[in-house]
C-alpha atoms as a PDB file:
ATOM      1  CA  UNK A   1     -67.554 -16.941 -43.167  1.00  0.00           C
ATOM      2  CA  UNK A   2     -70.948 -16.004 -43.720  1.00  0.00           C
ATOM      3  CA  UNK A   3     -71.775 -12.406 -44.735  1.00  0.00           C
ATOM      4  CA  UNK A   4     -75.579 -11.927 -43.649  1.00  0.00           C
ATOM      5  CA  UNK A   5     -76.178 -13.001 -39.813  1.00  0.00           C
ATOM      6  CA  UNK A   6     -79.065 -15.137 -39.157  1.00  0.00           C
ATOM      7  CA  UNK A   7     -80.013 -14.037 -35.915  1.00  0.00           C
ATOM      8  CA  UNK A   8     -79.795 -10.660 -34.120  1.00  0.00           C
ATOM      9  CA  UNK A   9     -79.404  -8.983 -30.875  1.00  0.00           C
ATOM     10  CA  UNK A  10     -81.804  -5.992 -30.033  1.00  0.00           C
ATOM     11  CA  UNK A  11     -81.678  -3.702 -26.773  1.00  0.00           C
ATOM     12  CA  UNK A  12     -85.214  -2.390 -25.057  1.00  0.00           C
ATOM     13  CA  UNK A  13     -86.154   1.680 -25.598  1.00  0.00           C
ATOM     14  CA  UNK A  14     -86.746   1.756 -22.115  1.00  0.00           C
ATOM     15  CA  UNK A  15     -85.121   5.141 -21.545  1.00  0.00           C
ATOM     16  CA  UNK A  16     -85.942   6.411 -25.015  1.00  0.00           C
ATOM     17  CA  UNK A  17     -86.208  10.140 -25.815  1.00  0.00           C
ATOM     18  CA  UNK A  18     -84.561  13.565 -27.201  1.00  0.00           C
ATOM     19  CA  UNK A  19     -80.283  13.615 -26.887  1.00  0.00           C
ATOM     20  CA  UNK A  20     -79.014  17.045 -26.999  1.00  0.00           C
ATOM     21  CA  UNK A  21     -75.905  15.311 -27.104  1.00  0.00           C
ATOM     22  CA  UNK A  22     -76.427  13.171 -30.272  1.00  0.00           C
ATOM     23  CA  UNK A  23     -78.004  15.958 -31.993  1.00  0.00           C
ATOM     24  CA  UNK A  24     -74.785  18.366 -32.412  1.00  0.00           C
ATOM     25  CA  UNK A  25     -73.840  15.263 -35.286  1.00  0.00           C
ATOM     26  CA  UNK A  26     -76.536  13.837 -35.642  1.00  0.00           C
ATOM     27  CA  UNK A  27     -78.606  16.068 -38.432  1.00  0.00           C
ATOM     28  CA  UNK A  28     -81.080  13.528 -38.965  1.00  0.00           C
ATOM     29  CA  UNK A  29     -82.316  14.188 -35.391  1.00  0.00           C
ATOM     30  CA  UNK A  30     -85.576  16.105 -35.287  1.00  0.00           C
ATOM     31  CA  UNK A  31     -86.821  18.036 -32.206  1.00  0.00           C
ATOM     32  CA  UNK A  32     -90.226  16.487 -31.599  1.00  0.00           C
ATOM     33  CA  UNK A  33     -92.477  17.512 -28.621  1.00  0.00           C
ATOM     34  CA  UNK A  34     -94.831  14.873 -27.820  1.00  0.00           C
ATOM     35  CA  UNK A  35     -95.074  13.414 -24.732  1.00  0.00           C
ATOM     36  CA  UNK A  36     -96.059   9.858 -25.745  1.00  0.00           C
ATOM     37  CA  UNK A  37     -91.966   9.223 -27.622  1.00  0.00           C
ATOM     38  CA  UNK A  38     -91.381   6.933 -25.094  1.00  0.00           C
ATOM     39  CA  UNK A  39     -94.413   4.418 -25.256  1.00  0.00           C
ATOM     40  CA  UNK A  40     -94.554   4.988 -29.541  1.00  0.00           C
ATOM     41  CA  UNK A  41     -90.785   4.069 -29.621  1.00  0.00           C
ATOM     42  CA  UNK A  42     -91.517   0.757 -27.485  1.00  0.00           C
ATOM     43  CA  UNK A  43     -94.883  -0.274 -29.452  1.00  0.00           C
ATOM     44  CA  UNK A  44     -92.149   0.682 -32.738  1.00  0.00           C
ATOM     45  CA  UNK A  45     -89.813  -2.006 -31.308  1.00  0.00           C
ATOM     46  CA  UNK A  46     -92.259  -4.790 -30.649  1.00  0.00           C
ATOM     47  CA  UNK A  47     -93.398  -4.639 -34.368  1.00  0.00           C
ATOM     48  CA  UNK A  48     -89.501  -4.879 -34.788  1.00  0.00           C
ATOM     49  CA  UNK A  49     -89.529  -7.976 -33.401  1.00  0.00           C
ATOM     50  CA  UNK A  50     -92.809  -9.165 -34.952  1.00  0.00           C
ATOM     51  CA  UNK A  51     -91.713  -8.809 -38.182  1.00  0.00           C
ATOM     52  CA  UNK A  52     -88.286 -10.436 -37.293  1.00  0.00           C
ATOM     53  CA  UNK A  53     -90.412 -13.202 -35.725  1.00  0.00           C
ATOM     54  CA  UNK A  54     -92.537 -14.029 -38.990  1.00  0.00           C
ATOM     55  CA  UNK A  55     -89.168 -14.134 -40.607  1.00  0.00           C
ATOM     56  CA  UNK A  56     -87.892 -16.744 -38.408  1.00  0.00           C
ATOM     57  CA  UNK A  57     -84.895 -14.821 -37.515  1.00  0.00           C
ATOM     58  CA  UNK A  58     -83.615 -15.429 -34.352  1.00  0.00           C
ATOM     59  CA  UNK A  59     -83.623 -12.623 -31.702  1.00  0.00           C
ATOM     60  CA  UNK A  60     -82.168 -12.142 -28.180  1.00  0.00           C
ATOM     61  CA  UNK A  61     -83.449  -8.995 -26.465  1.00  0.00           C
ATOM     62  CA  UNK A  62     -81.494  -6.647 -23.393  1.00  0.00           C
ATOM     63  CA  UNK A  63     -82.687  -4.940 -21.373  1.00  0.00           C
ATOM     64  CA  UNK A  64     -80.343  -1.913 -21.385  1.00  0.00           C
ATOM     65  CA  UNK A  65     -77.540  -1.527 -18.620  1.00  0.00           C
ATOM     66  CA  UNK A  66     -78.835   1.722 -17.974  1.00  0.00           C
ATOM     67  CA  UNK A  67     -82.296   1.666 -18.397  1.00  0.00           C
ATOM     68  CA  UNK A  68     -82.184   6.038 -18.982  1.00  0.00           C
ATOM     69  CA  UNK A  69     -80.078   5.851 -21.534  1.00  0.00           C
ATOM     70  CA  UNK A  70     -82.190   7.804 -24.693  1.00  0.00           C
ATOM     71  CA  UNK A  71     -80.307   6.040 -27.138  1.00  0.00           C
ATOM     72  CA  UNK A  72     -80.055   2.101 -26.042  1.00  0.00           C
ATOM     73  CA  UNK A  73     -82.506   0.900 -28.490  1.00  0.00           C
ATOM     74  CA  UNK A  74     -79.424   1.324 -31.211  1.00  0.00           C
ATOM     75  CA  UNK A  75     -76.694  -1.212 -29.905  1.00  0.00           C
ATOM     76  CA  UNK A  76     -75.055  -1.787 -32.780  1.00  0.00           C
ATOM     77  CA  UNK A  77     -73.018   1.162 -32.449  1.00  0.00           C
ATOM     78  CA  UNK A  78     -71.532   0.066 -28.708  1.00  0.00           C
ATOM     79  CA  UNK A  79     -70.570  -3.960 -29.866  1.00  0.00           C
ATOM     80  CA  UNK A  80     -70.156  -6.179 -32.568  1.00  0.00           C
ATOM     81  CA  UNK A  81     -70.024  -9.857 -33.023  1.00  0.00           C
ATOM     82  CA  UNK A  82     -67.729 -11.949 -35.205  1.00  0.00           C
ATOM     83  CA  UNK A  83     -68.171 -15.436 -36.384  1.00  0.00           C
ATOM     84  CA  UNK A  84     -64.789 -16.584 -34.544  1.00  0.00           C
ATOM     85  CA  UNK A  85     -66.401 -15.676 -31.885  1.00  0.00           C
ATOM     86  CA  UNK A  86     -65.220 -11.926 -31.233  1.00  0.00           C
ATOM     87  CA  UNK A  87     -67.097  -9.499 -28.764  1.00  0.00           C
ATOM     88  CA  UNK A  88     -65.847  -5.966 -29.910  1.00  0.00           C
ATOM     89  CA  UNK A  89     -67.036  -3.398 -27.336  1.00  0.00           C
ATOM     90  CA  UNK A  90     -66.551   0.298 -29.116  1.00  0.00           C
ATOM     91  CA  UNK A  91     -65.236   4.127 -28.194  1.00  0.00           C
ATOM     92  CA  UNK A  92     -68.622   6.703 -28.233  1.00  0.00           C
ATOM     93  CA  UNK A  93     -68.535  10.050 -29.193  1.00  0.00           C
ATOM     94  CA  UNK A  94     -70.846  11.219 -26.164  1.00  0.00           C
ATOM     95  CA  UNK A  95     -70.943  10.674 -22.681  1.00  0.00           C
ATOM     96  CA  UNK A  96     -74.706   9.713 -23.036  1.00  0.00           C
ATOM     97  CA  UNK A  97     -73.895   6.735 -25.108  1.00  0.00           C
ATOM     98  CA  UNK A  98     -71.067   5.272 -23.121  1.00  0.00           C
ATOM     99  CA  UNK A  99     -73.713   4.991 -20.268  1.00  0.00           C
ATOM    100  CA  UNK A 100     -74.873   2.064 -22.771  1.00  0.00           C
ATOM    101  CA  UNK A 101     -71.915   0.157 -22.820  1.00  0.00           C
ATOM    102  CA  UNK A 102     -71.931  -3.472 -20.902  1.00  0.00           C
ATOM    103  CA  UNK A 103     -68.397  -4.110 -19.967  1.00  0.00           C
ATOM    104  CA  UNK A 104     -69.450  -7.548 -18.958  1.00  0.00           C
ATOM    105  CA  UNK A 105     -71.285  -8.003 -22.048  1.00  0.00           C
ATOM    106  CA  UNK A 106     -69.352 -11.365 -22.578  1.00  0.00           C
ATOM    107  CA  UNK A 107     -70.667 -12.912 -19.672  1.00  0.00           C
ATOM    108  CA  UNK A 108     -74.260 -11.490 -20.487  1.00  0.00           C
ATOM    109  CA  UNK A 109     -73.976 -12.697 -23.881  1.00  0.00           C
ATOM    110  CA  UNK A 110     -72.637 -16.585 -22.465  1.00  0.00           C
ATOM    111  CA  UNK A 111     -75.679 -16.274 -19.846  1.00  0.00           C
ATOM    112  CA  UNK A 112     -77.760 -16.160 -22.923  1.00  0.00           C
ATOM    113  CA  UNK A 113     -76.316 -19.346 -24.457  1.00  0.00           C
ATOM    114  CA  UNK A 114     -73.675 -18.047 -26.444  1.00  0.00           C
ATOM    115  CA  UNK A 115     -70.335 -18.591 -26.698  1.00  0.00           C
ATOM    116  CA  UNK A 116     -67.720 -15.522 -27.083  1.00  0.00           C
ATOM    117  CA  UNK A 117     -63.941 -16.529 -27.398  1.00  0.00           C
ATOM    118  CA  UNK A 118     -62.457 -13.295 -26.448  1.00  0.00           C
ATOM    119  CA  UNK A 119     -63.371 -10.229 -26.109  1.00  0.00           C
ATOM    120  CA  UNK A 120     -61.728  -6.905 -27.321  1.00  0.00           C
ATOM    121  CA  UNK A 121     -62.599  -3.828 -25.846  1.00  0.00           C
ATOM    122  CA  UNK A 122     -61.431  -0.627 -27.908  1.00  0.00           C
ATOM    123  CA  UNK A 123     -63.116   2.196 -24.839  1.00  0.00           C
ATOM    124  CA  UNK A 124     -59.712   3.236 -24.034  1.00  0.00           C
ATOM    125  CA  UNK A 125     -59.403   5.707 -27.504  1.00  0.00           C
ATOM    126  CA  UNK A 126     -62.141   7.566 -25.757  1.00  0.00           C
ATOM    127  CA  UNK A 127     -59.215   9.051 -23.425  1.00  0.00           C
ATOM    128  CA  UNK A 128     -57.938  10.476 -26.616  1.00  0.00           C
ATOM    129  CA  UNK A 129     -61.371  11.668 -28.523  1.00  0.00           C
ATOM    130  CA  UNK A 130     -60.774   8.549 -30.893  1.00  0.00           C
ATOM    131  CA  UNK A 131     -64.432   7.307 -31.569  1.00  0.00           C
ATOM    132  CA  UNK A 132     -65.296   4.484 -33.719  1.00  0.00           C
ATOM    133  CA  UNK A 133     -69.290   3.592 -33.386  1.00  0.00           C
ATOM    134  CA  UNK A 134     -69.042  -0.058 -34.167  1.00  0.00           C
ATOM    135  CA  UNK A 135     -70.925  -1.173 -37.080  1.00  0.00           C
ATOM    136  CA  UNK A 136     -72.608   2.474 -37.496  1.00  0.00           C
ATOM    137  CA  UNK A 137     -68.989   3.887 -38.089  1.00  0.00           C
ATOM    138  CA  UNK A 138     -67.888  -0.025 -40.055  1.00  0.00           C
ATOM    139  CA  UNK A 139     -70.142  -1.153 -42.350  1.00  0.00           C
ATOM    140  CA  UNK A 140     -68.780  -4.299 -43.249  1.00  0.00           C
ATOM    141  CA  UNK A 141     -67.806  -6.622 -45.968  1.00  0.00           C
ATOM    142  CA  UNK A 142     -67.372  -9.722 -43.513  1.00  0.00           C
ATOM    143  CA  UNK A 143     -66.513 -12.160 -46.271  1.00  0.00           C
ATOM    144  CA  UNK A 144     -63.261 -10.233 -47.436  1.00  0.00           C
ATOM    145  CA  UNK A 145     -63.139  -8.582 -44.243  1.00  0.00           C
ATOM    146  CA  UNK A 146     -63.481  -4.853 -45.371  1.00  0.00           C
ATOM    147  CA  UNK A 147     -64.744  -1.908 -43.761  1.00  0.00           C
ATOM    148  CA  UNK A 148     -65.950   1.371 -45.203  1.00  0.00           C
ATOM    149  CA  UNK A 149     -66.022   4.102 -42.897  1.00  0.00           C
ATOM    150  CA  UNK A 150     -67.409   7.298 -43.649  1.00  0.00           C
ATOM    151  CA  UNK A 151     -65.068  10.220 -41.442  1.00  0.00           C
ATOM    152  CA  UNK A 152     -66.698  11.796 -38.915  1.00  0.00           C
ATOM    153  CA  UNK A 153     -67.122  13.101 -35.576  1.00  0.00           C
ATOM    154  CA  UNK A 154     -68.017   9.684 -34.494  1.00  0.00           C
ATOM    155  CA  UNK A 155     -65.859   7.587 -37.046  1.00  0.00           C
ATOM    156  CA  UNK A 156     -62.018   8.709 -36.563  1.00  0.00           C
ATOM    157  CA  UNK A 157     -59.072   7.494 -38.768  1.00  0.00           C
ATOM    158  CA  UNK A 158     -56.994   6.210 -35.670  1.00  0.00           C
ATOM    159  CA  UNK A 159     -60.044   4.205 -34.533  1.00  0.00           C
ATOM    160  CA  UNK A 160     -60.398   3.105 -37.368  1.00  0.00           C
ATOM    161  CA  UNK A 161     -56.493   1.900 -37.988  1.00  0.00           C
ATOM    162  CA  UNK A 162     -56.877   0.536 -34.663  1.00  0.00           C
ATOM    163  CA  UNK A 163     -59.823  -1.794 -35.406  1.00  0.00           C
ATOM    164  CA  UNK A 164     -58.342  -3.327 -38.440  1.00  0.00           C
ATOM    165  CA  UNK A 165     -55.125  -3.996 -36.701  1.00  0.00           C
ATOM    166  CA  UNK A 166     -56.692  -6.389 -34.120  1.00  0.00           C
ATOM    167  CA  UNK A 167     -59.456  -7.512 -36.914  1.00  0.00           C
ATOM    168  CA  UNK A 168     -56.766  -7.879 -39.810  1.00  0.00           C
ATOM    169  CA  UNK A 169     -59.199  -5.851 -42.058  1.00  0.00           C
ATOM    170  CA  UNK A 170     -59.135  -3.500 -44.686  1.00  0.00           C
ATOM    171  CA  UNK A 171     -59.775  -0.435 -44.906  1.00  0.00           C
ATOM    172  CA  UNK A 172     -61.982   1.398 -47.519  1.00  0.00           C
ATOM    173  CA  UNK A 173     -62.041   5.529 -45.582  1.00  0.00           C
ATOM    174  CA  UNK A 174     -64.336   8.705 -47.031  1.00  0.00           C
ATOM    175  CA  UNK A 175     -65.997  11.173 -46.841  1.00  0.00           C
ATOM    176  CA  UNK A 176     -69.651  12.083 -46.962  1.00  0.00           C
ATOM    177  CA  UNK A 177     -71.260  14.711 -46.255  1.00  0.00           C
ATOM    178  CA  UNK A 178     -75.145  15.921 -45.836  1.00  0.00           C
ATOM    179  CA  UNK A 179     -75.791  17.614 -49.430  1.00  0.00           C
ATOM    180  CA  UNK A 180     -73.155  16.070 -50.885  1.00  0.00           C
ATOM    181  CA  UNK A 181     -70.654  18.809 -50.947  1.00  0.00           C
ATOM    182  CA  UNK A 182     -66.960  19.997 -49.103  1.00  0.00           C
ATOM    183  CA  UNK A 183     -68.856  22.376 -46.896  1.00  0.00           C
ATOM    184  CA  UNK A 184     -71.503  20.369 -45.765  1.00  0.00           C
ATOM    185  CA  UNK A 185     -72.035  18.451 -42.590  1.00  0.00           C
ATOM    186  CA  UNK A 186     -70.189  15.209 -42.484  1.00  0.00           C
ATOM    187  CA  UNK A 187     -73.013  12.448 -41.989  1.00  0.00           C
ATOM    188  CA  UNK A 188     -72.784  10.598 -38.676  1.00  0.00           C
ATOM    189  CA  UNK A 189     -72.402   6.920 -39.655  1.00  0.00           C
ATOM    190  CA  UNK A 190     -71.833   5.085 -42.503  1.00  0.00           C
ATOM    191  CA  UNK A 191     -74.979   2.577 -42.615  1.00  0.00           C
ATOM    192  CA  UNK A 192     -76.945   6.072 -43.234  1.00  0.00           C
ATOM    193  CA  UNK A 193     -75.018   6.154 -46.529  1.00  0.00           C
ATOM    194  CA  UNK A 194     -74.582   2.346 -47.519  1.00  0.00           C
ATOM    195  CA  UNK A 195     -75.613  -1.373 -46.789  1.00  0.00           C
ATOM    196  CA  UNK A 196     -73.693  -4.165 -48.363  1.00  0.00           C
ATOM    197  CA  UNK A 197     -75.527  -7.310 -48.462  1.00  0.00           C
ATOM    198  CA  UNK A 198     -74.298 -11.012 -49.662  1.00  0.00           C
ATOM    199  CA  UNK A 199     -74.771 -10.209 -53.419  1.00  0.00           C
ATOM    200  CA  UNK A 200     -75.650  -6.758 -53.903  1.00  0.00           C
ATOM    201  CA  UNK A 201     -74.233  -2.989 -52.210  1.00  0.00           C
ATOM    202  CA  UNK A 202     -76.507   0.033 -51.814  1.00  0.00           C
ATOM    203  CA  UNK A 203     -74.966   3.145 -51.471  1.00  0.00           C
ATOM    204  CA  UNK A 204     -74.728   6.610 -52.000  1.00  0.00           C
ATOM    205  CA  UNK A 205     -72.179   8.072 -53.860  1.00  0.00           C
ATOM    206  CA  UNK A 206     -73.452  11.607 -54.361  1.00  0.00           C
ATOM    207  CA  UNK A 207     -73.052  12.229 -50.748  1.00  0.00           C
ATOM    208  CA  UNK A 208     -68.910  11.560 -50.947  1.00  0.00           C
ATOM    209  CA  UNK A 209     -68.106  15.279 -52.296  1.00  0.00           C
ATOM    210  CA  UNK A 210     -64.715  13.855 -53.669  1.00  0.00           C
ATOM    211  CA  UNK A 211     -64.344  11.717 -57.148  1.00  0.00           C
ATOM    212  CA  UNK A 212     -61.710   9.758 -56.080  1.00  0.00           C
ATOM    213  CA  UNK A 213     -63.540   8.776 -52.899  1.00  0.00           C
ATOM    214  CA  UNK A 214     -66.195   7.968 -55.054  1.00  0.00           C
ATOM    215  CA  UNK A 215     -64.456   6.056 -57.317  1.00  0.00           C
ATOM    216  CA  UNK A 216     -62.527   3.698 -54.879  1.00  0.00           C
ATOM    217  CA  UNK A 217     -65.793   2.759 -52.959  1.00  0.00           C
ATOM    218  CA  UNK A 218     -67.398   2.184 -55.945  1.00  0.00           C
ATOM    219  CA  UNK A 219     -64.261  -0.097 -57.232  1.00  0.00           C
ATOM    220  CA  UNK A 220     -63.535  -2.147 -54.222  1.00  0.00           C
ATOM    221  CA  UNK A 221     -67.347  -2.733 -54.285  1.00  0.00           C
ATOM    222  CA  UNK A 222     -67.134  -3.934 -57.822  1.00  0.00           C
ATOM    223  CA  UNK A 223     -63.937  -6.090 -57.030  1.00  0.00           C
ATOM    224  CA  UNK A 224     -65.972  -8.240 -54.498  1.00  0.00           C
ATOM    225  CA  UNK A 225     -68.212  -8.438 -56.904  1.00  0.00           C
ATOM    226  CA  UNK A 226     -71.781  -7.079 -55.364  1.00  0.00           C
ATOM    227  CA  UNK A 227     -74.685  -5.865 -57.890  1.00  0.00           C
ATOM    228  CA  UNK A 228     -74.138  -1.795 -57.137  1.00  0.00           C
ATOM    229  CA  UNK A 229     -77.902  -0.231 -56.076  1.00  0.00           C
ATOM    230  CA  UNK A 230     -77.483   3.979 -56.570  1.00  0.00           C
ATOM    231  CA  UNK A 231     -79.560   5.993 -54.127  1.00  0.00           C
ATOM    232  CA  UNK A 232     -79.808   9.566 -53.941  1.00  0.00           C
ATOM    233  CA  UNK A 233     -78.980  11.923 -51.208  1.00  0.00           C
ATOM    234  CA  UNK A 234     -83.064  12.928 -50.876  1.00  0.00           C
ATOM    235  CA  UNK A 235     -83.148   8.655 -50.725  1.00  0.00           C
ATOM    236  CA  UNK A 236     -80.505   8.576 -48.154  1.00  0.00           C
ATOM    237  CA  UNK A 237     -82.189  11.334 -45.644  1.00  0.00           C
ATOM    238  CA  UNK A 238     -84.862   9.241 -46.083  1.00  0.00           C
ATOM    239  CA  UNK A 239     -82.914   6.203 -44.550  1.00  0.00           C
ATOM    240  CA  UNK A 240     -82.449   3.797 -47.559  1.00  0.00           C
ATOM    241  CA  UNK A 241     -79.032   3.419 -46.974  1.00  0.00           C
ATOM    242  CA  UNK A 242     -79.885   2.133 -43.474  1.00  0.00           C
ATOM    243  CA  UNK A 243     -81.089  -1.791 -44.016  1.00  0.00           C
ATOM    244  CA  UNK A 244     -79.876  -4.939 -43.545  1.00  0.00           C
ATOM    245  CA  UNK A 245     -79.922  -8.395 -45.221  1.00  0.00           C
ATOM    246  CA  UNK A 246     -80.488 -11.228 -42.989  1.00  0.00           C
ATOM    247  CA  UNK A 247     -80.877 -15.280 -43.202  1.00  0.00           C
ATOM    248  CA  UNK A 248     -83.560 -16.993 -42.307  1.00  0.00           C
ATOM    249  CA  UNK A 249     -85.517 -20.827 -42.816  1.00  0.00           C
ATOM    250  CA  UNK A 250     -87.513 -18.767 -45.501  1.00  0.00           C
ATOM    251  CA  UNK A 251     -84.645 -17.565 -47.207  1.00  0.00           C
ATOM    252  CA  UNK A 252     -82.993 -14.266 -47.454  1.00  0.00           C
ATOM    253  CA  UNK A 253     -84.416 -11.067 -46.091  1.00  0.00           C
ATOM    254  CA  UNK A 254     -83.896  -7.222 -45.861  1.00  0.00           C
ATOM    255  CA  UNK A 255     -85.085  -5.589 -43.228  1.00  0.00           C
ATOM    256  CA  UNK A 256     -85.963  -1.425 -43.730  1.00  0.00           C
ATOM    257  CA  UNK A 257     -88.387   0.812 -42.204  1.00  0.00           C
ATOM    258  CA  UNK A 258     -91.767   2.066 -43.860  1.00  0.00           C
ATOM    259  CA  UNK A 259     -90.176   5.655 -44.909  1.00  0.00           C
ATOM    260  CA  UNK A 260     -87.429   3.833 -46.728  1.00  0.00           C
ATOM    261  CA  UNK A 261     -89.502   1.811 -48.630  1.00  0.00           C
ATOM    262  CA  UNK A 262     -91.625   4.255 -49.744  1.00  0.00           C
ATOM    263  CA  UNK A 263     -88.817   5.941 -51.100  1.00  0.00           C
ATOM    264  CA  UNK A 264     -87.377   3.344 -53.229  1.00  0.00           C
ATOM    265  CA  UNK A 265     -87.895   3.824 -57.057  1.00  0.00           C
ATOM    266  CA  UNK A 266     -89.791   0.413 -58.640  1.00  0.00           C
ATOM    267  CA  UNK A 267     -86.331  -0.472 -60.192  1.00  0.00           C
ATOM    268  CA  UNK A 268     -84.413  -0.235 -57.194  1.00  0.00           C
ATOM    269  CA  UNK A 269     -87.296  -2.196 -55.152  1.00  0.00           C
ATOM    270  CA  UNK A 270     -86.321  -5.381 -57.966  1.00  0.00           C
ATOM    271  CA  UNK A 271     -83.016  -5.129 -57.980  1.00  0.00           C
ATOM    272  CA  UNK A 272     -83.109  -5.598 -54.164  1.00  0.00           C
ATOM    273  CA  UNK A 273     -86.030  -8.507 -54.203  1.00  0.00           C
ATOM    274  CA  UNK A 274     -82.970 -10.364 -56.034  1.00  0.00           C
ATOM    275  CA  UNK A 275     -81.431 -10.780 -53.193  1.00  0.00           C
ATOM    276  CA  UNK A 276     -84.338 -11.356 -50.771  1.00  0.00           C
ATOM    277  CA  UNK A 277     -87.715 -10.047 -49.286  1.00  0.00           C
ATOM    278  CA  UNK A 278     -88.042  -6.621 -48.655  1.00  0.00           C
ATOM    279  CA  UNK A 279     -89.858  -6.600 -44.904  1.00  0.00           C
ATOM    280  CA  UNK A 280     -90.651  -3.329 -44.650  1.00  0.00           C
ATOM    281  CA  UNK A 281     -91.172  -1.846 -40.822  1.00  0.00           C
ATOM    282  CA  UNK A 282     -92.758   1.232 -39.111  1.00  0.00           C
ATOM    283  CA  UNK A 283     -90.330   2.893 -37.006  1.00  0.00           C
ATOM    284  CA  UNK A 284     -91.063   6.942 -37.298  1.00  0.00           C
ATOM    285  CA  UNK A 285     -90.558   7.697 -34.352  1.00  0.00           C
ATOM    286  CA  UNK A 286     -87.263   6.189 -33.446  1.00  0.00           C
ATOM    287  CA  UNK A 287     -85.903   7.688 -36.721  1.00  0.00           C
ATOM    288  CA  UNK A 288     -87.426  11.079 -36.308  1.00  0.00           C
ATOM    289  CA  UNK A 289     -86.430  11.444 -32.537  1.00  0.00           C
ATOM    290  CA  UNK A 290     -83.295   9.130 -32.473  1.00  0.00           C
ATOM    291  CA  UNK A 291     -82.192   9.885 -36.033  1.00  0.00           C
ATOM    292  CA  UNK A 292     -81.692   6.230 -36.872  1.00  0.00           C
ATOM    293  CA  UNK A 293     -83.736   3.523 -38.423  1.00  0.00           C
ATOM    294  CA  UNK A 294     -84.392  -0.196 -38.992  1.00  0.00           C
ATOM    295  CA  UNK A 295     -80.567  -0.862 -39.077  1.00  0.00           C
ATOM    296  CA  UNK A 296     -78.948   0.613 -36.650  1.00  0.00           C
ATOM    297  CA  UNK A 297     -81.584  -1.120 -33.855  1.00  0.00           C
ATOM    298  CA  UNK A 298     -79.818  -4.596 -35.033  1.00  0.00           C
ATOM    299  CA  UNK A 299     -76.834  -6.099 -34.226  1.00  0.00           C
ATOM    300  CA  UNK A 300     -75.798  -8.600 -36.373  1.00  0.00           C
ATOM    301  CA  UNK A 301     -75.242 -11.728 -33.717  1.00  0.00           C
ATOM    302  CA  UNK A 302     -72.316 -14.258 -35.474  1.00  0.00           C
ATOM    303  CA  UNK A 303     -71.682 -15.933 -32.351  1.00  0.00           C
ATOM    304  CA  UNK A 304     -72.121 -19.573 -31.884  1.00  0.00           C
ATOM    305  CA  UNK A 305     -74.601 -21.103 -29.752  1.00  0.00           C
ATOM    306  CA  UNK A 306     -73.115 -23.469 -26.859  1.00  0.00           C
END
């Protein structure tokens, strides 16, 4: 099974703006009055897909199902893909994201040329306030099928336990906070803290406020045997954590935004060139108004072609 995907799916900032809702977990949300957001986030998603283009990584763009939704341009957090050919649609913390969800996403996905075996949709533990953000909450080891989950508001043990009993992962749970310590503000998702990539794991482990959570991540991270990349917590508020590795014709590359980039130290910027180009990407609006960067506007598509 491979680890990095070689072609993405992306969803259209049609509705794009300020979510009150988001905001009460999301602290990397800013409050920004300007009323061109909407046309800066779309001209910061077309140089998305420029740079994904000049890559030669395949991309399939949606338009969202609700095109008001302020947070559709993030769709990793609502599905996931799975090289058997698994649709996973997820439970969302706030009413504004659900609006996002395609419950027919198979068919949309098949109408696209794809082919999706079954399709598993976990909604239901929103009944209960059991959220699980898809691969915001999971980031994911797909070779040896683990997921590390950082517990929050969005990312709950039982939806967790629930998506490794129908994926028949494992599951590597902690805690991390905003500075790092027991009383601070859990962090939203986990791709803010970490990215695991085919050879190599970024993370950051000052955020997780406990040693032992520290120290199993850090081990189970060792056992698969990935080249360990430190960041810091200023690093991680500055969206390091929040790439992704990706195949292309050209070989390996890892996709970031601009303000991530910049905030790499010249050792961690080789370490990562190891394991493939660093394609930096300006998206500051979209993190400062969304609270999410380069990441969390791809989702990784596994799924065969018919």
């Amino acid at each position: 099974m491979p680890h990095a995907a070689s072609a993405v799916i992306l969803v259209r900032p049609t509705g794009f703006g300020p979510d009150p809702e988001t905001a009460v977990s999301n602290a990397f949300q800013q409050l920004v009055n300007d009323p061109d957001i909407r046309r800066l986030a779309e001209e910061e998603f077309d140089g998305l897909l420029d740079a994904l283009d000049r890559c030669g990584i395949g991309t399939t763009v949606l338009d969202p199902v609700d095109p008001t939704a302020p947070n559709a341009v993030f769709p990793n957090n609502w599905f996931s893909t799975h090289a058997d050919g698994t649709v996973v649609l997820y439970p969302m913390c706030t009413p504004s994201r659900r609006r996002e969800r395609d419950r027919s996403l198979d068919e949309t996905l098949e109408r696209e040329g794809f082919h999706v075996k079954r399709l598993i949709d976990l909604s239901a533990l929103e009944r209960a306030d059991r959220f699980l953000e898809g691969t915001g909450s999971l980031v994911l080891d797909r070779v040896r099928n683990v997921a590390y989950a950082a517990l929050s508001p969005r990312t709950s043990e039982r939806g967790l336990n629930v998506w490794c009993g129908v994926m028949d992962g494992h599951q590597v749970p902690f805690l991390a906070t905003m500075d790092g310590t027991l009383t601070g503000p859990p962090v939203y998702h986990t791709n803010v803290v970490m990215s695991i990539g085919e050879g190599f794991a970024l993370v950051c482990l000052e955020s997780m406020p406990y040693p032992v959570d520290r120290e199993d991540v850090q081990a189970e991270l060792e056992r698969a045997g990935k080249v360990l990349v430190p960041i810091t917590l200023h690093q991680m508020h500055r969206y390091v954590g929040n790439l992704l590795q990706l195949r292309s014709p050209k070989g390996p590359a890892i996709l970031l935004s601009t303000t991530a980039f910049g905030a790499l130290d010249p050792g961690q910027r080789r370490l990562l060139e190891a394991h493939g180009q660093l394609v930096p990407v300006p998206v500051p609006t979209i993190e400062a108004v969304g609270g999410g960067s380069v990441r969390c506007m791809l989702a990784e598509n596994f799924l065969e072609r018919r």
